[in-house]
C-alpha atoms as a PDB file:
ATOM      1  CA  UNK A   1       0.000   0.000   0.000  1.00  0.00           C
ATOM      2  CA  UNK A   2       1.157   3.436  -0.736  1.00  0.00           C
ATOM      3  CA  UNK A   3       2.307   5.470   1.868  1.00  0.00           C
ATOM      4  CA  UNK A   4      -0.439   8.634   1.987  1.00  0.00           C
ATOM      5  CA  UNK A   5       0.282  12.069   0.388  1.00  0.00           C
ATOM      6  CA  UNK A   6       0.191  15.484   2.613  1.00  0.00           C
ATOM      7  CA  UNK A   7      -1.902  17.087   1.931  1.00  0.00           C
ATOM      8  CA  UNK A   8      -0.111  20.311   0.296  1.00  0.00           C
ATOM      9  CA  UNK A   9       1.750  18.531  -1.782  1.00  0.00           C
ATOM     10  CA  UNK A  10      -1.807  17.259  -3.365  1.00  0.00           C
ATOM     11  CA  UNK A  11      -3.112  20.293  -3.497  1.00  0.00           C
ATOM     12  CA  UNK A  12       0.077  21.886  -5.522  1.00  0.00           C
ATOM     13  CA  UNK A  13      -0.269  18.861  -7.866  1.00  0.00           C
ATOM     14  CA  UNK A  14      -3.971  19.819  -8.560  1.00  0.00           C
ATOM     15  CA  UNK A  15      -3.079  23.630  -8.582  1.00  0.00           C
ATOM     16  CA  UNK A  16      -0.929  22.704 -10.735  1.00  0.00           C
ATOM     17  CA  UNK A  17      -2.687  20.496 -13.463  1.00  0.00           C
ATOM     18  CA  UNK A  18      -5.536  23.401 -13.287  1.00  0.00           C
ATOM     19  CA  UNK A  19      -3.095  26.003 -14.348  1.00  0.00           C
ATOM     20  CA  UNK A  20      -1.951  23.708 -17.017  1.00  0.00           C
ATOM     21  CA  UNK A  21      -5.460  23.413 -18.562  1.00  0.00           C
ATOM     22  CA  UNK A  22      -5.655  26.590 -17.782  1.00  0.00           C
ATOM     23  CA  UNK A  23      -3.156  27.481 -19.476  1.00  0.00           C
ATOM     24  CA  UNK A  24      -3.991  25.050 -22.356  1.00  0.00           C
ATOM     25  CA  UNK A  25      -7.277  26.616 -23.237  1.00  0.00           C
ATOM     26  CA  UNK A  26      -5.787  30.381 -23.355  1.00  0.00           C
ATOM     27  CA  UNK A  27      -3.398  29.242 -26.046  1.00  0.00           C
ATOM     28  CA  UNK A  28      -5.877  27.601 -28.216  1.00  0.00           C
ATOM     29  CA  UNK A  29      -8.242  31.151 -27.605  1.00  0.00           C
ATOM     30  CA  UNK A  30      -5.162  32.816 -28.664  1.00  0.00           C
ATOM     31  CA  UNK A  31      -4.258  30.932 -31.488  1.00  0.00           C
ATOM     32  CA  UNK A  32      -7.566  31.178 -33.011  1.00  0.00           C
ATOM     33  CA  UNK A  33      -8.208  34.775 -32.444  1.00  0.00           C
ATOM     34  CA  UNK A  34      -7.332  35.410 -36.043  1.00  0.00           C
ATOM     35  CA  UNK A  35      -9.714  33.658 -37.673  1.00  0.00           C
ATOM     36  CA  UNK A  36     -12.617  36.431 -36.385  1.00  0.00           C
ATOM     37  CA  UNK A  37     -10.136  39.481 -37.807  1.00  0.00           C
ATOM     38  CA  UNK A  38     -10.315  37.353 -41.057  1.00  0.00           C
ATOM     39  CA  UNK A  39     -13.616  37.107 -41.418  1.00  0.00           C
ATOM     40  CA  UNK A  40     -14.933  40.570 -40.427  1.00  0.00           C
ATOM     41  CA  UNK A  41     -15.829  40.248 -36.928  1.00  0.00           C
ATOM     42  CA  UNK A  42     -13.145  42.399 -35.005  1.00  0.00           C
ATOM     43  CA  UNK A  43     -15.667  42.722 -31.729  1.00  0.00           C
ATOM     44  CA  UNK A  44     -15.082  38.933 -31.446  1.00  0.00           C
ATOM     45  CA  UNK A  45     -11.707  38.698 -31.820  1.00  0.00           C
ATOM     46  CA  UNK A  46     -11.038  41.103 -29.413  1.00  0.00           C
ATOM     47  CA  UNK A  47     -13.188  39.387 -26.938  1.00  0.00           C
ATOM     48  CA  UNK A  48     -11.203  36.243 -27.491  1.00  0.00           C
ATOM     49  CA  UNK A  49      -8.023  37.857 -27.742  1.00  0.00           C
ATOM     50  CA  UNK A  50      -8.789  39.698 -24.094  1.00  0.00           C
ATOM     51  CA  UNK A  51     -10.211  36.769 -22.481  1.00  0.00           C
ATOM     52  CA  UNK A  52      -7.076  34.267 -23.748  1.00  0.00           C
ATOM     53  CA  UNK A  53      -4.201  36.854 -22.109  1.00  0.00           C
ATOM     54  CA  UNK A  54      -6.367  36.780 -18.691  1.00  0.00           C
ATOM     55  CA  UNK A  55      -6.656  32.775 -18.692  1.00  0.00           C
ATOM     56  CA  UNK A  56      -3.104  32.668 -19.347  1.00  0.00           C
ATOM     57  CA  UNK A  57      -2.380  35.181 -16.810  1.00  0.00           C
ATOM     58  CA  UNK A  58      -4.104  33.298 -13.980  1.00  0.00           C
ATOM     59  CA  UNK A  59      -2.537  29.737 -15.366  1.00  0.00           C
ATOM     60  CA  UNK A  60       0.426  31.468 -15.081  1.00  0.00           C
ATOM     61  CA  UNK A  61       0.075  32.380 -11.569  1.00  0.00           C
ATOM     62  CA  UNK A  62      -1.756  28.754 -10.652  1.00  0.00           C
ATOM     63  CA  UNK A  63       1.477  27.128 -11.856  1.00  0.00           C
ATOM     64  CA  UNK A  64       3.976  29.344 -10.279  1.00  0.00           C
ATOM     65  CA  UNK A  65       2.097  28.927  -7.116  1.00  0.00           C
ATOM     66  CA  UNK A  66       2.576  25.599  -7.209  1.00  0.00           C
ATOM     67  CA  UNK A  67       5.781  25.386  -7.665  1.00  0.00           C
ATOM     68  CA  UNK A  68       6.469  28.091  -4.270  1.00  0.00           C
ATOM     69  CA  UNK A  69       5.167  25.318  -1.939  1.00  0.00           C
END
């Protein structure tokens, strides 16, 4: 049987992984933020665009939160 985890150490593994995703969907917002400049719809794209760099801004501090404990 495995010896159990403390507790902190879990919860910097899950703060972690969160910040990943996190991280995962603001690249994939910001990636595909051209695609609404291309086809007319700046309003959108700047949406996106604003919405990606504050997801990756807080899975960027999830992350390096982690890593501090």
């Amino acid at each position: 049987m495995a010896a159990p985890v403390p507790s902190g150490s879990r919860n910097a593994r899950r703060e972690r992984l969160v910040g990943l995703l996190v991280l995962g969907v603001a690249l994939v917002l910001l990636v595909s933020t051209p695609t609404w400049f291309a086809s007319d719809q700046a309003w959108v794209g700047i949406g996106q665009l604003a919405l990606g760099v504050v997801l990756a801004a807080v899975g960027a501090f999830l992350v390096r939160r982690s890593g501090r404990g």
